[in-house]
Protein backbone atom coordinates (compact mmCIF):
# COMPACT_ATOMS: atom_id res chain seq x y z
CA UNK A 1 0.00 0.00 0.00
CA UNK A 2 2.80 2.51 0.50
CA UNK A 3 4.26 1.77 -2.57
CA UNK A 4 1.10 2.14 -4.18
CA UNK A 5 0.84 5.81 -2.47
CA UNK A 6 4.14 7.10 -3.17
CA UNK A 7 3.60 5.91 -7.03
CA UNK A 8 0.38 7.98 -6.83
CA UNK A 9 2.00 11.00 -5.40
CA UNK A 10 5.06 11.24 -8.08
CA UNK A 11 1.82 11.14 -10.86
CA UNK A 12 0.19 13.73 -8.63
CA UNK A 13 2.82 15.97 -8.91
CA UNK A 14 3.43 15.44 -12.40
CA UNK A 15 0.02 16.28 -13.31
CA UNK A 16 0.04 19.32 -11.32
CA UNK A 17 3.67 20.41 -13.41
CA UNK A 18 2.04 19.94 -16.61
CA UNK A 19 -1.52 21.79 -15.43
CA UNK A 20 0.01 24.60 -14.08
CA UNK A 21 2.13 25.18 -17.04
CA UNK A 22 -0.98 24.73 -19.17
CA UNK A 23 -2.44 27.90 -17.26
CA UNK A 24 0.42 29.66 -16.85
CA UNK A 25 0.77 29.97 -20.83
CA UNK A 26 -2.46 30.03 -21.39
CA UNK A 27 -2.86 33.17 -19.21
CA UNK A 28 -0.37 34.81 -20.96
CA UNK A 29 -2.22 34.40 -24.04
CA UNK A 30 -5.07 35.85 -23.27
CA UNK A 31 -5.62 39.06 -25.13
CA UNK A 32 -5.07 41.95 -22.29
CA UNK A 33 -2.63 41.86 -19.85
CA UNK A 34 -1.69 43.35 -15.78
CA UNK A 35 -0.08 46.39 -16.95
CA UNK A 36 -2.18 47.65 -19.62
CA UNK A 37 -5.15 46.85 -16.97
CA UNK A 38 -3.44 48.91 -14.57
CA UNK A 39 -2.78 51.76 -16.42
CA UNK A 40 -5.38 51.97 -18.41
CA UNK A 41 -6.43 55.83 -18.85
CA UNK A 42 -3.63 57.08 -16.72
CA UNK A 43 -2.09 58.33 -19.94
CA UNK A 44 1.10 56.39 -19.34
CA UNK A 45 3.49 56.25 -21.50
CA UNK A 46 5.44 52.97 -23.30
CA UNK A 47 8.54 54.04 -21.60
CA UNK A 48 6.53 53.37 -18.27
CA UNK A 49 4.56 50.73 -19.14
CA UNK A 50 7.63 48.77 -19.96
CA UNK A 51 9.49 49.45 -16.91
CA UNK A 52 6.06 48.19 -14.71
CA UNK A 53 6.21 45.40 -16.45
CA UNK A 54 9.74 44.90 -15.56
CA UNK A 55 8.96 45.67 -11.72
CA UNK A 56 6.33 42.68 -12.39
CA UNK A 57 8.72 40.50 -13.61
CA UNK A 58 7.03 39.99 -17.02
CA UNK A 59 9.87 41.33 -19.31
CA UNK A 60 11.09 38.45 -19.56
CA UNK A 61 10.01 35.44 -21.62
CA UNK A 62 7.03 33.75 -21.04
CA UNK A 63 9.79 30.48 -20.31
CA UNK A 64 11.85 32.72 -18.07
CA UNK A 65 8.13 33.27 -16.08
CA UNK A 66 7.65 30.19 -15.23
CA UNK A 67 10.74 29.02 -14.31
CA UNK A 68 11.36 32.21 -11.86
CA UNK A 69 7.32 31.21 -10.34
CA UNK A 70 8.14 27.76 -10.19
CA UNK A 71 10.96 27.75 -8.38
CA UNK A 72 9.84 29.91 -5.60
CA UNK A 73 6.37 27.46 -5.48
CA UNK A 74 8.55 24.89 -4.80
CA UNK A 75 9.82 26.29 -1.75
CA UNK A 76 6.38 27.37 -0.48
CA UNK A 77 6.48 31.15 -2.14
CA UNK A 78 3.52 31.63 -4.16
CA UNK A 79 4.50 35.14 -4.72
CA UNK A 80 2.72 38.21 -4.61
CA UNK A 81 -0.40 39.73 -5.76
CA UNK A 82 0.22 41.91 -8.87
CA UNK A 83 -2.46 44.28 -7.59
CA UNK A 84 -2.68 44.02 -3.78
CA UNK A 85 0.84 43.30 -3.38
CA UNK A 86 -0.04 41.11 -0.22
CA UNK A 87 1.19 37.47 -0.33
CA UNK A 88 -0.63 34.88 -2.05
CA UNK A 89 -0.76 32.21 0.01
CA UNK A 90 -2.18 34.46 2.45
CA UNK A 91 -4.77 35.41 0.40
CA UNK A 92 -5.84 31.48 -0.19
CA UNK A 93 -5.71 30.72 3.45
CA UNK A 94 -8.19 33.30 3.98
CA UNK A 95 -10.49 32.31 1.69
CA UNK A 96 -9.54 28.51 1.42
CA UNK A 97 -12.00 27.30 4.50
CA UNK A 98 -15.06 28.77 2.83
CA UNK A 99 -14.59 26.63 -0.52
CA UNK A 100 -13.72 23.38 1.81
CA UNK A 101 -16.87 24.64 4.35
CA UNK A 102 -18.83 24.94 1.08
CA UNK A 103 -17.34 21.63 -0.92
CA UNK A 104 -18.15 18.97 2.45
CA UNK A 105 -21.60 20.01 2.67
CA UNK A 106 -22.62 19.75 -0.55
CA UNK A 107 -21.12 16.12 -0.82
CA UNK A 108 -22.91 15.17 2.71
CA UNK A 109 -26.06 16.29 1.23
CA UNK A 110 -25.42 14.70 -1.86
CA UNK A 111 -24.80 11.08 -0.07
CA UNK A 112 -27.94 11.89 1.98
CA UNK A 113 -30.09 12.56 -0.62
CA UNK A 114 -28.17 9.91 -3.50
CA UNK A 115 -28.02 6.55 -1.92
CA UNK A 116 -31.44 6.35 -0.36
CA UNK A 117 -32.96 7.34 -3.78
CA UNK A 118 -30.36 4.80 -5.38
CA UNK A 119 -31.25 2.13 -3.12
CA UNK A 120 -35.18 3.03 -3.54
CA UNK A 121 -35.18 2.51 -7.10
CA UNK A 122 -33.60 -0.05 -7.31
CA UNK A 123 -35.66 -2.11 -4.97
CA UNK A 124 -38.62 -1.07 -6.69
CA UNK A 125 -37.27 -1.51 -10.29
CA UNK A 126 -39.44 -1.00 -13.04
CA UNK A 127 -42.42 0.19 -11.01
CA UNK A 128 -43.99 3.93 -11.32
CA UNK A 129 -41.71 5.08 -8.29
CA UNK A 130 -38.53 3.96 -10.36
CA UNK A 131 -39.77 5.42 -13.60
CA UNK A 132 -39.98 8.75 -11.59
CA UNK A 133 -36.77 8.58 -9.72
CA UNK A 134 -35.07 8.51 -13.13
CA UNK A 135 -36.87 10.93 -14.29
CA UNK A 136 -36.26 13.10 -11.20
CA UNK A 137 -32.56 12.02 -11.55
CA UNK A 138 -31.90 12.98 -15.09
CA UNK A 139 -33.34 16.41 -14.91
CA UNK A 140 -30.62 16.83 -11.73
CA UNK A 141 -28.14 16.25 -14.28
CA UNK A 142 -29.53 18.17 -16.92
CA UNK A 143 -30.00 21.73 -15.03
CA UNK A 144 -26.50 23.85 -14.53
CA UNK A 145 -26.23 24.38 -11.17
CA UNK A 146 -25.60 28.46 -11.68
CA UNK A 147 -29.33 28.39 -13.53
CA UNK A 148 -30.93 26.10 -10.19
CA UNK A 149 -29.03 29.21 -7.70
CA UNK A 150 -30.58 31.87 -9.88
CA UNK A 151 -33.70 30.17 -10.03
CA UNK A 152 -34.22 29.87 -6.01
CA UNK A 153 -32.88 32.77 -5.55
CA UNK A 154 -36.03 34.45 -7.80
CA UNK A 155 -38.28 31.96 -6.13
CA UNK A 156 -37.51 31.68 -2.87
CA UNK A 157 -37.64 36.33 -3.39
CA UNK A 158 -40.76 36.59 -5.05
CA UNK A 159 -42.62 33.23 -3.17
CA UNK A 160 -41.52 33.88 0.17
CA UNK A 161 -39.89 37.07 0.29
CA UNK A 162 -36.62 35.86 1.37
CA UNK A 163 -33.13 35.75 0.48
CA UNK A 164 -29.87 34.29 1.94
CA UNK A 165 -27.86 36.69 4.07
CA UNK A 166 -24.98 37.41 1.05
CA UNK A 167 -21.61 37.02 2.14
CA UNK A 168 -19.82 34.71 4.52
CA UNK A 169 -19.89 34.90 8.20
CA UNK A 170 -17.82 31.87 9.86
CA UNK A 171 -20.24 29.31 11.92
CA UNK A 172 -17.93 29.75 14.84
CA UNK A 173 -19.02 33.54 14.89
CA UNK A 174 -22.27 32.84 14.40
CA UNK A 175 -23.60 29.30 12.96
CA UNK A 176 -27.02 30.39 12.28
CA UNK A 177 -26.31 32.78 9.79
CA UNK A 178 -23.42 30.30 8.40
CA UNK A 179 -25.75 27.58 7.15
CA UNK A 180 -28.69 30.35 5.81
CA UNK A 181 -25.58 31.54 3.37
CA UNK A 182 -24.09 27.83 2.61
CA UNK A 183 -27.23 26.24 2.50
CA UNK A 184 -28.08 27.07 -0.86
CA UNK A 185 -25.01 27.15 -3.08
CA UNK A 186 -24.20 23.65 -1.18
CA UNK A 187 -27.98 22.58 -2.36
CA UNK A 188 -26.69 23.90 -6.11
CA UNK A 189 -23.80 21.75 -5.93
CA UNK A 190 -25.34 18.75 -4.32
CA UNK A 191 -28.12 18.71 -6.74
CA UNK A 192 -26.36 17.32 -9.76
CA UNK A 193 -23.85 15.25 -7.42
CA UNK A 194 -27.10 13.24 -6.15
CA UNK A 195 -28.54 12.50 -9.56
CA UNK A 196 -25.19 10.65 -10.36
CA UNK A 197 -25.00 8.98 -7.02
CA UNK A 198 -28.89 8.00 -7.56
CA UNK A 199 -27.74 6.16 -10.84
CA UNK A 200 -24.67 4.94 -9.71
CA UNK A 201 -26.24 3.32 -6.50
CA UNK A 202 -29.27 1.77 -8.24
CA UNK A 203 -27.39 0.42 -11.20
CA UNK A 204 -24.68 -1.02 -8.66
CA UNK A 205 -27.21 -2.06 -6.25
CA UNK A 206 -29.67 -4.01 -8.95
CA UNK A 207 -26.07 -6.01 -10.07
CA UNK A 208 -25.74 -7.08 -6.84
CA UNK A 209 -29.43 -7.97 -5.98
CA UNK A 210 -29.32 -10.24 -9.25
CA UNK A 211 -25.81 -11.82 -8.15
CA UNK A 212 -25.26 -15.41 -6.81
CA UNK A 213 -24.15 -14.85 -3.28
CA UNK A 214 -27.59 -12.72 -2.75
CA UNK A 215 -29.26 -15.52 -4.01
CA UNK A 216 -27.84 -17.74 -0.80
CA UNK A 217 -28.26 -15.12 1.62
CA UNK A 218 -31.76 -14.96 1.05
CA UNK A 219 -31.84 -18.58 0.83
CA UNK A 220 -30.69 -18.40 4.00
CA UNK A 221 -33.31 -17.00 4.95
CA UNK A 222 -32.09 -13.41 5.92
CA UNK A 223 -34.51 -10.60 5.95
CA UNK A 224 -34.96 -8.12 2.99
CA UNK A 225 -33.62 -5.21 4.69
CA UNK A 226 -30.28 -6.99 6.00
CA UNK A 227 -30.12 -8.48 2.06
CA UNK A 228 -30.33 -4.83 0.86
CA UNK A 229 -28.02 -2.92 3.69
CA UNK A 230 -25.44 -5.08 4.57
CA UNK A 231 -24.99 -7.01 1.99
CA UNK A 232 -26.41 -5.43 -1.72
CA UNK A 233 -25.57 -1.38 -0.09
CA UNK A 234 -22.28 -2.59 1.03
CA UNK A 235 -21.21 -4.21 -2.05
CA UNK A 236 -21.78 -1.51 -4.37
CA UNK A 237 -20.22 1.25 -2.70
CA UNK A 238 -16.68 1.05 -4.39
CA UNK A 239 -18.77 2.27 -7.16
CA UNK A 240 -20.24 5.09 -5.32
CA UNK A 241 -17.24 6.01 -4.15
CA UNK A 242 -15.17 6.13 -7.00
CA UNK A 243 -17.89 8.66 -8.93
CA UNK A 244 -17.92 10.81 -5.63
CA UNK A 245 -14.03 11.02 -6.24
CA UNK A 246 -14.71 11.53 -9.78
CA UNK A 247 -17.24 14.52 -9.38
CA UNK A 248 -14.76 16.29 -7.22
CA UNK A 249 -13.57 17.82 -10.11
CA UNK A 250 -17.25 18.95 -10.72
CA UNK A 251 -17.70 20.56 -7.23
CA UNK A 252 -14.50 22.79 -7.63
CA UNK A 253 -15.30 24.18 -11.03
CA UNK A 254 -19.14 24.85 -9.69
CA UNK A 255 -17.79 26.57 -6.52
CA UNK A 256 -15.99 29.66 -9.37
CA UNK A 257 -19.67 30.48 -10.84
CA UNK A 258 -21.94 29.93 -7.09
CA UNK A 259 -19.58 31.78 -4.78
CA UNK A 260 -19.65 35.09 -7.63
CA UNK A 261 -23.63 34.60 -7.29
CA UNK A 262 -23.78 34.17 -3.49
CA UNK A 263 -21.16 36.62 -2.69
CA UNK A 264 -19.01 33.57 -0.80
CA UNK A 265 -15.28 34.85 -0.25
CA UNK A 266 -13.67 31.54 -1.41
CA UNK A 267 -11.40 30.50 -3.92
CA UNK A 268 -14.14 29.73 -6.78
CA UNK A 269 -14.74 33.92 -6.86
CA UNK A 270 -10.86 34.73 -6.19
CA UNK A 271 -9.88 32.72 -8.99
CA UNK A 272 -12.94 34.42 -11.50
CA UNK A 273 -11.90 37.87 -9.89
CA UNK A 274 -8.08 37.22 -10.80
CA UNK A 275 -9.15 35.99 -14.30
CA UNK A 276 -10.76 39.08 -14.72
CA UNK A 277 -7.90 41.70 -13.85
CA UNK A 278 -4.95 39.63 -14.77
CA UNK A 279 -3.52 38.45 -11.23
CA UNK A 280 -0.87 35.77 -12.88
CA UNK A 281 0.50 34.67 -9.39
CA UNK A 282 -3.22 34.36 -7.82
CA UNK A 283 -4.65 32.32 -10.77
CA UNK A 284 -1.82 29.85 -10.91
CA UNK A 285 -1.42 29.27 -7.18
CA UNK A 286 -5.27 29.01 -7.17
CA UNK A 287 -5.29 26.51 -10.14
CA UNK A 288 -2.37 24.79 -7.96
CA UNK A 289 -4.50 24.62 -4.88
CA UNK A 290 -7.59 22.86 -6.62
CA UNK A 291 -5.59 20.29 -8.64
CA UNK A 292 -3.83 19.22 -5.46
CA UNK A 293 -6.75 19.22 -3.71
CA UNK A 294 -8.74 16.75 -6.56
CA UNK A 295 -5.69 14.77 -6.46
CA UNK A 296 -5.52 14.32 -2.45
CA UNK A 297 -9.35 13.40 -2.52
CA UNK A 298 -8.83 10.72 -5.15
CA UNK A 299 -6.05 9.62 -3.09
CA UNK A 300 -8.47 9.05 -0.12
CA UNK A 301 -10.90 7.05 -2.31
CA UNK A 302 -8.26 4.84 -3.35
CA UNK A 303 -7.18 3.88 0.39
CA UNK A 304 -10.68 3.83 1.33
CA UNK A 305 -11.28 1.06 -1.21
CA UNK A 306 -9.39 -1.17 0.71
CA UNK A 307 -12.12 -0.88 4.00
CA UNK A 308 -15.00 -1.12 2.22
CA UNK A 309 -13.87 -4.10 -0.54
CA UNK A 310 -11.41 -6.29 1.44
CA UNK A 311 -10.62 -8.00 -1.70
CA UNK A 312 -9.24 -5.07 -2.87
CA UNK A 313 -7.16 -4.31 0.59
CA UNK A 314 -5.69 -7.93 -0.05
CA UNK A 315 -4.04 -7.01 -3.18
């Protein structure tokens, strides 16, 4: 198993070499840049323009760039902020625990709501209730998760009267208002996690149901719930797990469009902000942050494998 790990971490960090350098060039290709943001109707002239850009570090080649950032990231110096000036690994500590806050609950809501629906319909496959699970389920996966948050947001305004509190207040300061602003971005991210983990659980859960060994344990004369929990439920959730590992990718790249909308201070709406105005060092160590992230999660799945599948634990 630790050789398995440490294999899994070299890949990990040669994934995260080759997607940072993707950004990193592709930021500098994008039309616009820091300087020209910056000085934009300050009637500057090229003469100081250029030597900006030199303060910036980005008179040299886009090569030179990257090796000069890289080399400091590898010895925990993220640089600075081309506009703030403050450090950016501050700035993603102080916004990191709202994304985390924000990715957890949506994934606890999404097992809450996915594998009881899974389990459901697949029990009663083929009936009406199945037939409308599905149908529940594939409209989950159909609606963008930015259109379901702008949605409630009109609904829940012109139904009820009543919006979330925008912005973030920590639940240690004061948990009430916490979960009225998390609530509903998690419920936009959990949405379209739950309609895979409703398909994943009832197509994992019917192969098992129709397998030999079930077959014996229900000649066995063990009762239909115990069949279904400990022994269908339990067998299927490798597969459960691994899409949950999968979709983390998802819940990342939803948390950029639902933290702009709900005003959440986390590192979806600092990496759209930086986009925006050209930050170089924020986007990349944000882009850095997320891919490590995915990777560590997917890590987690793997070694968890090994407790729910023991056959899998024995190899």
């Amino acid at each position: 198993m630790i050789e398995y790990i440490v294999r899994r971490l070299i890949f990990g960090i040669f994934v995260l070499f080759i997607m940072t350098t993707f950004i990193f060039i592709i930021m500098r290709a994008v039309p616009g840049d820091v300087v020209t943001l910056q000085l934009a109707n300050s009637g500057a002239t090229p003469e100081q323009m250029e030597a900006l850009k030199a303060e910036m570090g980005l008179d040299k080649s886009v090569i030179g760039q990257l090796v000069d950032w890289a080399s400091k990231a590898v010895q925990g110096d993220l640089g600075n902020s081309l506009w703030s000036g403050q450090q950016v690994s501050e700035i993603i500590l102080e916004r990191l625990p709202v994304t985390i806050q924000l990715a957890i609950l949506s994934i606890v809501l999404a097992i809450i709501i996915g594998i009881p629906i899974g389990v459901i319909s697949a029990v009663k496959q083929n009936s009406f209730i199945d037939h409308f699970l599905k149908i529940i389920s594939i409209g989950g996966l159909s609606i963008p998760n930015f259109w379901l948050a702008l949605i409630l947001l009109t609904g829940l305004s012109l139904i009820l009267n009543w919006i979330p509190p925008l912005g973030y207040q920590s639940f240690l300061d004061n948990p009430l208002v916490n979960i009225q602003q998390m609530f509903l971005p998690a419920i936009c991210l959990a949405i379209t996690l739950s309609a895979s983990i409703v398909r994943m659980t009832r197509s994992a859960v019917l192969e098992v149901l129709h397998s030999e060994f079930i077959r014996t344990v229900r000649a066995k004369g063990a009762k239909e719930m115990i069949v279904i929990f400990r022994h269908a439920l339990r067998n299927s959730l490798v597969s459960v797990i691994t899409l949950i590992g999968l979709q983390i990718g998802y819940l990342l790249g939803g948390t950029v469009v639902l933290e702009s909308i709900f005003a959440l201070p986390g590192l979806g709406s600092l990496i759209f902000e930086s986009v925006l105005i050209r930050d170089y060092p924020i986007v990349q160590s944000t882009v850095l942050v997320f891919g490590g992230m995915f990777l560590l999660v997917n890590l987690i799945v793997d070694i968890m494998y090994g407790w729910v599948d023991p056959r899998i634990r024995a190899k």
